[in-house]
PDB file of N, CA and C in Angstrom:
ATOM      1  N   UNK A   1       0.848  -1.165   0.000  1.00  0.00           N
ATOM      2  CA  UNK A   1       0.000   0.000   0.000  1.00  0.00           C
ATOM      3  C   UNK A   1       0.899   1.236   0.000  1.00  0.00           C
ATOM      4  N   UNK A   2       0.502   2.269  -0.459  1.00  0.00           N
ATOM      5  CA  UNK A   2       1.161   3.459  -0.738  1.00  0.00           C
ATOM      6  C   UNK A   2       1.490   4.235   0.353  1.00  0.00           C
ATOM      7  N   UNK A   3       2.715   4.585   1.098  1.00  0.00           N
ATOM      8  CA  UNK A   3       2.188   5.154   2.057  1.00  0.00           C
ATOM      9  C   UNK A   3       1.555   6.792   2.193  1.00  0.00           C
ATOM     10  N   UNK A   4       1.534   7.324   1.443  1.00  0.00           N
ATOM     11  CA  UNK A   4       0.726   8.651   1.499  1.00  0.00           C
ATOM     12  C   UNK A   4      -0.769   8.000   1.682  1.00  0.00           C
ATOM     13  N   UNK A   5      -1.100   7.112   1.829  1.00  0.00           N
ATOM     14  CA  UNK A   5      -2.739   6.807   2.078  1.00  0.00           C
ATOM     15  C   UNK A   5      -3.189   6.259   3.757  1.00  0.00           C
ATOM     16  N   UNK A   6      -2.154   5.971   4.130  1.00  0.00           N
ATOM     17  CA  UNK A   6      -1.973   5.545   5.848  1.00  0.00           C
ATOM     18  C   UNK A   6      -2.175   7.284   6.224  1.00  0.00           C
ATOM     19  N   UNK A   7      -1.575   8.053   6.032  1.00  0.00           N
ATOM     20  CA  UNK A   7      -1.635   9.352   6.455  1.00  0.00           C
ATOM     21  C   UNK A   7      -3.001   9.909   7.085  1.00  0.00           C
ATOM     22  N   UNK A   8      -3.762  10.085   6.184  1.00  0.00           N
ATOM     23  CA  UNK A   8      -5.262  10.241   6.275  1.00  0.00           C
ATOM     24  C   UNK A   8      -5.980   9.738   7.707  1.00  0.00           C
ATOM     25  N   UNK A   9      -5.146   8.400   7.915  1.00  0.00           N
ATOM     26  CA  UNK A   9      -6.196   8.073   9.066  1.00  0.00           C
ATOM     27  C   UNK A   9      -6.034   8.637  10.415  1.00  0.00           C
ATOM     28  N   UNK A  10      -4.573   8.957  10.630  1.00  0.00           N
ATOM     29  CA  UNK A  10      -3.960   9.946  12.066  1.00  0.00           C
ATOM     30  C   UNK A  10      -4.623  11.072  12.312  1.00  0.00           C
ATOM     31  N   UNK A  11      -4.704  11.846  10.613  1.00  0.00           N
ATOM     32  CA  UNK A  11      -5.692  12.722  10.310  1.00  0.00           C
ATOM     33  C   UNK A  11      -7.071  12.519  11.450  1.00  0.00           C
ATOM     34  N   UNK A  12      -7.497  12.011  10.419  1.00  0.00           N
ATOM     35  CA  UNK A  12      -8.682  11.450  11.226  1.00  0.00           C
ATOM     36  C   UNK A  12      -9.177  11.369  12.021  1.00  0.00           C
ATOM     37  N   UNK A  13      -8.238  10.109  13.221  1.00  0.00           N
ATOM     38  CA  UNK A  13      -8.342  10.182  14.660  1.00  0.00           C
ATOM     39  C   UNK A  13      -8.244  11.919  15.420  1.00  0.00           C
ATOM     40  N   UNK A  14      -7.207  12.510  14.833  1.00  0.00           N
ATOM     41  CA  UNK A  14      -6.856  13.812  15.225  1.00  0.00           C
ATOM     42  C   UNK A  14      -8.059  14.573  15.307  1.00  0.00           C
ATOM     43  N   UNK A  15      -8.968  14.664  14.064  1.00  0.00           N
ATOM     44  CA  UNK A  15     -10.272  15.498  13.877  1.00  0.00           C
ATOM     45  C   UNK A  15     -11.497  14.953  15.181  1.00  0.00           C
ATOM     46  N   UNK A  16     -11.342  13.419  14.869  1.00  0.00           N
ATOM     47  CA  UNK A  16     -12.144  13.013  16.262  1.00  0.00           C
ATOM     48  C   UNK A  16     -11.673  13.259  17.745  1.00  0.00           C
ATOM     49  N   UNK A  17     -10.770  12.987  17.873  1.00  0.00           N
ATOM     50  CA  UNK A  17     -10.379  13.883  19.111  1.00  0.00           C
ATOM     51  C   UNK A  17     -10.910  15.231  19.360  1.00  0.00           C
ATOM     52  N   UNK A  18     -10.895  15.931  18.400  1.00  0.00           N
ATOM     53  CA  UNK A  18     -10.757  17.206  18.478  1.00  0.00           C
ATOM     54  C   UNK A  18     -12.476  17.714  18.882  1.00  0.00           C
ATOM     55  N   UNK A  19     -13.197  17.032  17.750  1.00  0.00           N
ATOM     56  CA  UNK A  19     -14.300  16.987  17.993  1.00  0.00           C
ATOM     57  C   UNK A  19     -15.416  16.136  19.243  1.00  0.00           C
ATOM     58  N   UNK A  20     -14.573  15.502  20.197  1.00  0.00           N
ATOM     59  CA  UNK A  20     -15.078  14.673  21.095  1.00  0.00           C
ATOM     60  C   UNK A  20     -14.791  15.575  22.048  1.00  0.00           C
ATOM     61  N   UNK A  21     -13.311  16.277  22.166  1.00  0.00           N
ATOM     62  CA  UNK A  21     -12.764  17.330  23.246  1.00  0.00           C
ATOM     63  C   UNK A  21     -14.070  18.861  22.903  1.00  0.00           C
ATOM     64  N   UNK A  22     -14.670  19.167  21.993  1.00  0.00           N
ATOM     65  CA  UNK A  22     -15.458  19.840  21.889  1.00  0.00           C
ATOM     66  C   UNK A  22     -16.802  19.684  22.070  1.00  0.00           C
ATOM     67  N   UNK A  23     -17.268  18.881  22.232  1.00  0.00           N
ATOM     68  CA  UNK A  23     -18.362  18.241  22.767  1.00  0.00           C
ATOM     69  C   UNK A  23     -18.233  18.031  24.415  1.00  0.00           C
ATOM     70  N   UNK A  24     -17.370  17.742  24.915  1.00  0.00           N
ATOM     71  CA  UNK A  24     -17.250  17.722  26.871  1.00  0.00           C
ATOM     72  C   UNK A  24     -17.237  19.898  26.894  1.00  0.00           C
ATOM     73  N   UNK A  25     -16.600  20.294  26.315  1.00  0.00           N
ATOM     74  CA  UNK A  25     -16.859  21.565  26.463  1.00  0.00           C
ATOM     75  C   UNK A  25     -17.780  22.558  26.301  1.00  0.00           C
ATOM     76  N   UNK A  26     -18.520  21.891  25.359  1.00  0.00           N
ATOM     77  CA  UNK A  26     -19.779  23.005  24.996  1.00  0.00           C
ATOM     78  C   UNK A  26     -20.917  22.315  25.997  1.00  0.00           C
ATOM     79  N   UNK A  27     -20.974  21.370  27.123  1.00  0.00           N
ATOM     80  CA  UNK A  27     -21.743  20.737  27.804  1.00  0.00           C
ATOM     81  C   UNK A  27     -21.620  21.473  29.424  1.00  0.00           C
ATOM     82  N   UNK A  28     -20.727  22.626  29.446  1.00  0.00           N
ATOM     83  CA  UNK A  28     -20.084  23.015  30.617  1.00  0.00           C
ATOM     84  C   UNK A  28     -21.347  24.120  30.448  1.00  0.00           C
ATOM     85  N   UNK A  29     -21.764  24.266  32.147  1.00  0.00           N
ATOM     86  CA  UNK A  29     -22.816  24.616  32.702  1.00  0.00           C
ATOM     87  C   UNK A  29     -22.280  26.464  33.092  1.00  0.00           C
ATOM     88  N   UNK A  30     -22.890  27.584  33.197  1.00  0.00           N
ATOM     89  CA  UNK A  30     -22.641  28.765  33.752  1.00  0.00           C
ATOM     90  C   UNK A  30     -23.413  29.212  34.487  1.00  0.00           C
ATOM     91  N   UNK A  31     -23.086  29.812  35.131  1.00  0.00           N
ATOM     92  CA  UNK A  31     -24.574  30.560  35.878  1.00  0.00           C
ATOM     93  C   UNK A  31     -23.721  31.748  36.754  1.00  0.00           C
ATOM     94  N   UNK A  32     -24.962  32.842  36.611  1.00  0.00           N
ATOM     95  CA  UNK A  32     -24.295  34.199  36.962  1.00  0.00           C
ATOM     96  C   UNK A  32     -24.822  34.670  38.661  1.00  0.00           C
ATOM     97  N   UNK A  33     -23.847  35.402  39.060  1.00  0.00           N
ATOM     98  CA  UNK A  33     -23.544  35.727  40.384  1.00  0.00           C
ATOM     99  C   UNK A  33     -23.694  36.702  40.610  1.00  0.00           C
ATOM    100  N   UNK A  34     -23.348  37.520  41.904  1.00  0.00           N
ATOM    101  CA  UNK A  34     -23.077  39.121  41.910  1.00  0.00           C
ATOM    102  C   UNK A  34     -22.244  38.940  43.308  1.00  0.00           C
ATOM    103  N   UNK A  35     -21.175  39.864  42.874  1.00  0.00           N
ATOM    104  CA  UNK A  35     -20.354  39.782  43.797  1.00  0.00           C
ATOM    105  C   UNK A  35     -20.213  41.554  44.694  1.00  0.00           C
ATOM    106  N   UNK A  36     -20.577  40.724  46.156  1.00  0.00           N
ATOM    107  CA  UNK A  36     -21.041  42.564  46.707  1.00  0.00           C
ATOM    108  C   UNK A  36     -20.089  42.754  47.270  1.00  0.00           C
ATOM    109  N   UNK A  37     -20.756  44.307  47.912  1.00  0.00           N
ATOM    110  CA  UNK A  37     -19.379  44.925  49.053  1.00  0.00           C
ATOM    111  C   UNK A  37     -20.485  45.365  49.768  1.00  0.00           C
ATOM    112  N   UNK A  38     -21.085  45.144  50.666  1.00  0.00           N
ATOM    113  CA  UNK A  38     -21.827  45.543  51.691  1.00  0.00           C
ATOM    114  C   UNK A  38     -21.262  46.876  52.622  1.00  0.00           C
ATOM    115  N   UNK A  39     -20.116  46.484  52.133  1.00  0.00           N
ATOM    116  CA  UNK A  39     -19.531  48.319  53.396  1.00  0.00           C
ATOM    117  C   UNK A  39     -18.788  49.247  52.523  1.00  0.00           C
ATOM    118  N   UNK A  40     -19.848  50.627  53.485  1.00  0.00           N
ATOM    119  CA  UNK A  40     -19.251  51.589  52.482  1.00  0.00           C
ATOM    120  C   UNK A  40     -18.303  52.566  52.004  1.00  0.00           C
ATOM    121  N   UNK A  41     -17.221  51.633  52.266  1.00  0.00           N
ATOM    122  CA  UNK A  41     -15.438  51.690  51.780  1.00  0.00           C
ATOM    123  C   UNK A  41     -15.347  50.738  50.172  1.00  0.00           C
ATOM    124  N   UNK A  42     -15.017  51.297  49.518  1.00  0.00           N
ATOM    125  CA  UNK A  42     -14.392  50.422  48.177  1.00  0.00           C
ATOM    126  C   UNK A  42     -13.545  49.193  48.734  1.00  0.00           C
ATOM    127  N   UNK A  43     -13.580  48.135  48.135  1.00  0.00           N
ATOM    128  CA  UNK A  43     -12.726  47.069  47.982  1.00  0.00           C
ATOM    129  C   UNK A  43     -12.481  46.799  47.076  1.00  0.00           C
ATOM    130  N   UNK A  44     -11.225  46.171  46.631  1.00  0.00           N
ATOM    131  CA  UNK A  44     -10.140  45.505  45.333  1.00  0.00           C
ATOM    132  C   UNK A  44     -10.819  44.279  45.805  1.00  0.00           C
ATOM    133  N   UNK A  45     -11.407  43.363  44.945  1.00  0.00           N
ATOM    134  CA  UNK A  45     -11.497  41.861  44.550  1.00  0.00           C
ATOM    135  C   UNK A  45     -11.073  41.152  43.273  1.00  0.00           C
ATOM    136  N   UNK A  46     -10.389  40.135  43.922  1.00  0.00           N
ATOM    137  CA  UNK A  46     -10.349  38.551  42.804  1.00  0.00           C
ATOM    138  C   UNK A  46     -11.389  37.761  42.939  1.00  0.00           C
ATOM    139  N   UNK A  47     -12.298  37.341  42.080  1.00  0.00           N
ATOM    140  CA  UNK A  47     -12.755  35.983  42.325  1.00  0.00           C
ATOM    141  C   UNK A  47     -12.272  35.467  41.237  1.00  0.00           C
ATOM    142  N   UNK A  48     -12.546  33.821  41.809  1.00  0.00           N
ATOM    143  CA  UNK A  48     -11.538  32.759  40.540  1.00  0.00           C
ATOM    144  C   UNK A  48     -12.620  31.831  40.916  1.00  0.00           C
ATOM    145  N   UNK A  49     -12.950  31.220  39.593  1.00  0.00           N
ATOM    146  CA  UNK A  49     -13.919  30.248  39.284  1.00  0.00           C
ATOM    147  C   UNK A  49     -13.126  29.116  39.977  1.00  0.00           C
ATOM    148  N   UNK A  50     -13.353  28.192  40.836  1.00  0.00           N
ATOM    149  CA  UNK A  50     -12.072  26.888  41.158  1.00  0.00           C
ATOM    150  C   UNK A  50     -13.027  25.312  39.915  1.00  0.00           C
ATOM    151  N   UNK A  51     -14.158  26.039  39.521  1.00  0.00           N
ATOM    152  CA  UNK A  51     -14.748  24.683  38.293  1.00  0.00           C
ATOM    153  C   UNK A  51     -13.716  24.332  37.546  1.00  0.00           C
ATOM    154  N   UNK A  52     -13.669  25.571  37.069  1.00  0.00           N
ATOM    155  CA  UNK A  52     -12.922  25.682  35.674  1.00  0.00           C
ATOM    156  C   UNK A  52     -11.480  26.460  35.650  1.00  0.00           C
ATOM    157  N   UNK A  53     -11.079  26.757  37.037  1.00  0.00           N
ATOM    158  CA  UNK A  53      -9.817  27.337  37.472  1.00  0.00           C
ATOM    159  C   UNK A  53      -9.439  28.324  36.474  1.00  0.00           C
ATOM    160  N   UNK A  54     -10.264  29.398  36.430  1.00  0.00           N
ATOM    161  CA  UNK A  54      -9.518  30.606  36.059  1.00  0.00           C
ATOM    162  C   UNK A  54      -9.968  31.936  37.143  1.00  0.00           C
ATOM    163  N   UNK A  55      -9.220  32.979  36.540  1.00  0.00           N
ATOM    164  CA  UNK A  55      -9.974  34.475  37.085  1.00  0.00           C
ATOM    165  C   UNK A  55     -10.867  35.138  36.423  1.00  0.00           C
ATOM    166  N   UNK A  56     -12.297  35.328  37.230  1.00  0.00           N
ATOM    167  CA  UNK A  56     -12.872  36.210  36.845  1.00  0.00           C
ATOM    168  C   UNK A  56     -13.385  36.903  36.713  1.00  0.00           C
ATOM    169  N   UNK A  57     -12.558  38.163  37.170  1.00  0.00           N
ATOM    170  CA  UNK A  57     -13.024  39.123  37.810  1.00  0.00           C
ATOM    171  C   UNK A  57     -11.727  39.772  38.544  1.00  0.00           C
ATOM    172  N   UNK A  58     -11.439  41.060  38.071  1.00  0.00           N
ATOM    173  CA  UNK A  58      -9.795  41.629  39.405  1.00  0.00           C
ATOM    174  C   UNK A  58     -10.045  42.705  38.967  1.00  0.00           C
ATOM    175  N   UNK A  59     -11.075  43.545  40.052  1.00  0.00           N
ATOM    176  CA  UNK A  59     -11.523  44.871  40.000  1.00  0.00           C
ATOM    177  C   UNK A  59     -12.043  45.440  41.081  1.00  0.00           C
ATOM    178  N   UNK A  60     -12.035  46.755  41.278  1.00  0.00           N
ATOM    179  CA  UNK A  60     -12.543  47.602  42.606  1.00  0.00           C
ATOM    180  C   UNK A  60     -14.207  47.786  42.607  1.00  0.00           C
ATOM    181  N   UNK A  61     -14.644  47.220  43.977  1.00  0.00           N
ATOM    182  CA  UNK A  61     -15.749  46.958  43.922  1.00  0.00           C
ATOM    183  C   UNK A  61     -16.046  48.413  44.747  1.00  0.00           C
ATOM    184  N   UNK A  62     -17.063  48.967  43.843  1.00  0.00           N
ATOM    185  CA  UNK A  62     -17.469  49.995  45.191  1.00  0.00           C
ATOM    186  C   UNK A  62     -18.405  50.006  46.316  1.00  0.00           C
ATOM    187  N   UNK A  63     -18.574  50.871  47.482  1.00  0.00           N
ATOM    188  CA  UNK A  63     -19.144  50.683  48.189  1.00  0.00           C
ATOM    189  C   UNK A  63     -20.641  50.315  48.179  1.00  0.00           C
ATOM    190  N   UNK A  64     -20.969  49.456  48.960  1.00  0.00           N
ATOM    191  CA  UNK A  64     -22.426  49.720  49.099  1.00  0.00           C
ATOM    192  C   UNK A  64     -23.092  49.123  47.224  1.00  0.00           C
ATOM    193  N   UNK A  65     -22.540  48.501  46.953  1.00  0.00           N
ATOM    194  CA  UNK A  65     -22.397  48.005  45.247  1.00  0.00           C
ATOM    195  C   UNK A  65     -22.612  46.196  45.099  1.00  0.00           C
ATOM    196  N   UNK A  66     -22.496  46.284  43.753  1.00  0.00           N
ATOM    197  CA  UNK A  66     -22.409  44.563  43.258  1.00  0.00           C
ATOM    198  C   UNK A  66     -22.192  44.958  41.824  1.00  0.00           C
ATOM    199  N   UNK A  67     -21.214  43.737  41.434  1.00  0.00           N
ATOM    200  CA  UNK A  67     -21.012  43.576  40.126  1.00  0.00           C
ATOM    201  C   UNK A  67     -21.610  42.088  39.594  1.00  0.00           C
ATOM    202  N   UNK A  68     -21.608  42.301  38.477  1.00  0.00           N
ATOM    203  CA  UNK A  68     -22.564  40.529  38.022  1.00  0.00           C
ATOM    204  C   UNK A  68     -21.072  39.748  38.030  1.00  0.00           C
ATOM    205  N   UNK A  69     -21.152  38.810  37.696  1.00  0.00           N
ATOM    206  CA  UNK A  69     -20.020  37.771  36.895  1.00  0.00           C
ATOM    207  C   UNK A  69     -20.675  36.617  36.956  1.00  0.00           C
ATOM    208  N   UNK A  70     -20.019  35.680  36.226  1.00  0.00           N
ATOM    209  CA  UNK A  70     -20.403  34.480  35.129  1.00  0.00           C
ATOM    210  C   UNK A  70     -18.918  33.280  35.343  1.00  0.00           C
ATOM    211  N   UNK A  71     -19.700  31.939  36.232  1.00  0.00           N
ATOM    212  CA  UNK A  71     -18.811  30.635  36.275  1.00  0.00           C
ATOM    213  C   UNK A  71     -19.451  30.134  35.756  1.00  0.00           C
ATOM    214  N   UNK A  72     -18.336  28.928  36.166  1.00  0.00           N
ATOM    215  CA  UNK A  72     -18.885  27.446  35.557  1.00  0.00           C
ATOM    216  C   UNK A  72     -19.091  26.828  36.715  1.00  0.00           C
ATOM    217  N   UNK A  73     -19.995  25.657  36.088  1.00  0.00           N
ATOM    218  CA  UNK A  73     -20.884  25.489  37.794  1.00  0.00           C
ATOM    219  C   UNK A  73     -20.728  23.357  37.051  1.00  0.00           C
ATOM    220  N   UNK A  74     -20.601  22.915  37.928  1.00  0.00           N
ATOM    221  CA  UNK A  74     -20.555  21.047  37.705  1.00  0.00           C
ATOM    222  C   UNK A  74     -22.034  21.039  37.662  1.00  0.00           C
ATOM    223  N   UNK A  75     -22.359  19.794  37.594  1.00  0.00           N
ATOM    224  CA  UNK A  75     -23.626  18.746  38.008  1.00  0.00           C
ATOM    225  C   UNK A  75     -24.449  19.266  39.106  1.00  0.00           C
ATOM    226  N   UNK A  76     -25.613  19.574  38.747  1.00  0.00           N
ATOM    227  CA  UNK A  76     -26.737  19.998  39.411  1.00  0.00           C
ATOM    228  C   UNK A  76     -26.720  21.769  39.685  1.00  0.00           C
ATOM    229  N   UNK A  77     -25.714  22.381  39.095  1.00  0.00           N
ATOM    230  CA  UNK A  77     -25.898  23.876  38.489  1.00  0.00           C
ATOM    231  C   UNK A  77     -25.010  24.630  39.322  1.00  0.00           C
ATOM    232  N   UNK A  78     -23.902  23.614  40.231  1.00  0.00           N
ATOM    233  CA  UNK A  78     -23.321  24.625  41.540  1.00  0.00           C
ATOM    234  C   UNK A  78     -22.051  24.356  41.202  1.00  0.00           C
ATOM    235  N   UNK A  79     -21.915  25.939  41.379  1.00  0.00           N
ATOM    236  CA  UNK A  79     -19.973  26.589  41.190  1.00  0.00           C
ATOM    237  C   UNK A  79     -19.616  26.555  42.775  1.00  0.00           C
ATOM    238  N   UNK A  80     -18.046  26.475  42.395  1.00  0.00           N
ATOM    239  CA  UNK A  80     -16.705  26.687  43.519  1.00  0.00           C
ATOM    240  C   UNK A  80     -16.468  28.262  43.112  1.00  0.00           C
ATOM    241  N   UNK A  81     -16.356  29.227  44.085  1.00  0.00           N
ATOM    242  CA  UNK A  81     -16.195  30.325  43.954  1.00  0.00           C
ATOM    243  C   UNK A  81     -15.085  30.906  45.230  1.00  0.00           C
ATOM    244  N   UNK A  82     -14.017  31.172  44.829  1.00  0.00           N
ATOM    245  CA  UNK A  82     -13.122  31.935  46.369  1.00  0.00           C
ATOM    246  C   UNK A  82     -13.019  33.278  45.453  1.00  0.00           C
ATOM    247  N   UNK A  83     -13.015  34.431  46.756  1.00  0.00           N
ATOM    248  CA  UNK A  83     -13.032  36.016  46.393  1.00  0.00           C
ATOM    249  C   UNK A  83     -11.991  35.818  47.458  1.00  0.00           C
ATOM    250  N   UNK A  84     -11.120  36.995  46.763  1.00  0.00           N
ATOM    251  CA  UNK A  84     -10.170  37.845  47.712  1.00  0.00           C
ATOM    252  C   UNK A  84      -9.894  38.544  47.630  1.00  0.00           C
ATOM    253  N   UNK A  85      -9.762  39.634  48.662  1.00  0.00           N
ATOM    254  CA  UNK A  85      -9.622  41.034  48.842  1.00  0.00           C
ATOM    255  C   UNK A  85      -8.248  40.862  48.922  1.00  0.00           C
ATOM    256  N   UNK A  86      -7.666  41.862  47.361  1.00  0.00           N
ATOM    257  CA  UNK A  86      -6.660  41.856  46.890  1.00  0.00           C
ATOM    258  C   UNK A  86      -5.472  43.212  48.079  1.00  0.00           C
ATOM    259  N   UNK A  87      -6.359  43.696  48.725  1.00  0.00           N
ATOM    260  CA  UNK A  87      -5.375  44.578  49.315  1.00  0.00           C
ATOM    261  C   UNK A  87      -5.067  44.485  50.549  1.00  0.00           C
ATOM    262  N   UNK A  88      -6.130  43.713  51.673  1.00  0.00           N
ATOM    263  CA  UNK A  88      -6.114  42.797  52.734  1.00  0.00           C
ATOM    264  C   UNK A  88      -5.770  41.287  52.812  1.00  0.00           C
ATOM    265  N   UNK A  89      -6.019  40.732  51.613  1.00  0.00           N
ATOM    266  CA  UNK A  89      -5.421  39.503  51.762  1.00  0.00           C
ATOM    267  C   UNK A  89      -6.703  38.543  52.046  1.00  0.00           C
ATOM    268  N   UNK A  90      -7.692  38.813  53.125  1.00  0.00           N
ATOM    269  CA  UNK A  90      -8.731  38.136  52.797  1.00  0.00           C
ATOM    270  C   UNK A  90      -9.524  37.525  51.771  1.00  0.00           C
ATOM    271  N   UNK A  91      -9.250  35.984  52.254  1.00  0.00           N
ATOM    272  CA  UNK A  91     -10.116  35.519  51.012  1.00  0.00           C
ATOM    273  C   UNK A  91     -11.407  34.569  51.676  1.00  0.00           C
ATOM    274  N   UNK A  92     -12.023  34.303  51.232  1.00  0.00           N
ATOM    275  CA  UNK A  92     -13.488  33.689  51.457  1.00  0.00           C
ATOM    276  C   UNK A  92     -14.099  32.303  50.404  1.00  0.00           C
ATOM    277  N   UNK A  93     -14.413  30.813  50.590  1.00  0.00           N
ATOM    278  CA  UNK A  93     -14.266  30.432  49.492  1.00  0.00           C
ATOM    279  C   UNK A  93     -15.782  29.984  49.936  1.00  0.00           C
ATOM    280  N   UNK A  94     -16.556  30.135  48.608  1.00  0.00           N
ATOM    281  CA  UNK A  94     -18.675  29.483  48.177  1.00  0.00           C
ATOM    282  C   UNK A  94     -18.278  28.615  47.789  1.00  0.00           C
ATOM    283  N   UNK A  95     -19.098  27.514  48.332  1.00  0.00           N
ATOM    284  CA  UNK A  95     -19.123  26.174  47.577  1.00  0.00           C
ATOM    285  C   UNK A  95     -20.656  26.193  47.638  1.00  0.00           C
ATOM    286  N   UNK A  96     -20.840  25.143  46.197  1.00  0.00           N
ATOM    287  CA  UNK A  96     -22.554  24.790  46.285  1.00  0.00           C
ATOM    288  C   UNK A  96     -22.837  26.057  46.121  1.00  0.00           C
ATOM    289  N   UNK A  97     -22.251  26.904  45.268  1.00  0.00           N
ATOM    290  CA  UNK A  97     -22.822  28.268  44.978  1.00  0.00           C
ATOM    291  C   UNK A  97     -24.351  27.775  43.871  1.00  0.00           C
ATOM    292  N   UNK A  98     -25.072  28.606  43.836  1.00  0.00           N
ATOM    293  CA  UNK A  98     -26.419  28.740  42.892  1.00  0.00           C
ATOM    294  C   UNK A  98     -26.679  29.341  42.242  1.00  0.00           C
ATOM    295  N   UNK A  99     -27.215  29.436  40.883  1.00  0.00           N
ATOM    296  CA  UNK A  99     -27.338  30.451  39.915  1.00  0.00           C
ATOM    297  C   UNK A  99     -28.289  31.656  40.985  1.00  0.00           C
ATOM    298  N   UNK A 100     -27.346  33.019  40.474  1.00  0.00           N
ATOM    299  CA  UNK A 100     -28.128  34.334  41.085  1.00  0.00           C
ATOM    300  C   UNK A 100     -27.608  34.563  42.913  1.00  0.00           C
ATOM    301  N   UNK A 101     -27.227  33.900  43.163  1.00  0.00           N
ATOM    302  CA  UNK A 101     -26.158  34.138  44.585  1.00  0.00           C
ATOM    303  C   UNK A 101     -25.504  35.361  44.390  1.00  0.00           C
ATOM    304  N   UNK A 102     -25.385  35.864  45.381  1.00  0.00           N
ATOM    305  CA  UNK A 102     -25.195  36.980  46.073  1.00  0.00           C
ATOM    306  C   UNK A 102     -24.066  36.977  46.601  1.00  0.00           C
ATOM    307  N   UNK A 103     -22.559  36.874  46.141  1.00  0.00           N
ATOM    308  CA  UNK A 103     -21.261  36.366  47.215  1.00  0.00           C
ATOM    309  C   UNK A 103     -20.411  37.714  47.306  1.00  0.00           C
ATOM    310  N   UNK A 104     -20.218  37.394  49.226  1.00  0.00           N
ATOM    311  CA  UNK A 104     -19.394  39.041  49.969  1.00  0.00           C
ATOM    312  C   UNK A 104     -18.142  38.871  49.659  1.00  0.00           C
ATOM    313  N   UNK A 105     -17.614  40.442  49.129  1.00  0.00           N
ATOM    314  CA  UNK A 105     -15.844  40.574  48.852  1.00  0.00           C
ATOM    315  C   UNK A 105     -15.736  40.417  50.464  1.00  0.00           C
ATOM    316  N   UNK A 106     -14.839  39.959  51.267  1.00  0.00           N
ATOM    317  CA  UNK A 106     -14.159  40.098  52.532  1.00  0.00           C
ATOM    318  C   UNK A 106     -13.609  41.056  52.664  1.00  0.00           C
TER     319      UNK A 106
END
């Protein structure tokens, strides 16, 4: 057999991979939050999604305020969420968070 025709099939597998790894991803769940400051001093916050381990969100929250933001949440619709107050050091971590939760900068 020729080998330029074996080629095609690595191909192949490669595209299915690719397309199986895109399918577990477009199945990933979000649901949006608001992240407050109940006191009325500004705070610097991080929150970091721990679902899907990124940041999102590293901004000054103002007083007496809320900002929205958007995780990823597992099986049955609930995100891992830690905030930390980037200038105190306090951090705080939601588990079993729920779509539309309400979570305090520290």
């Amino acid at each position: 057999m020729p080998r330029h025709v074996t080629r095609p099939i690595p191909l192949a597998l490669a595209l299915l991979g690719t397309t199986l790894a895109g399918g577990v991803q477009s199945q990933t769940q979000y649901i949006a939050i608001r992240i407050v400051n109940p006191h009325p001093a500004d705070r610097s916050a991080a929150v970091y999604d721990n679902v899907c381990d990124q940041l999102v969100l590293d901004k000054r929250v103002a007083g007496q305020s809320e900002i929205p933001a958007q995780v990823c949440a597992r099986g049955l619709g609930r995100a891992d969420v830690t905030i930390v107050n980037t200038l105190s050091g306090a951090e705080r971590n939601y588990r079993d968070v729920l779509h539309g939760a309400a979570l305090e900068v520290p």
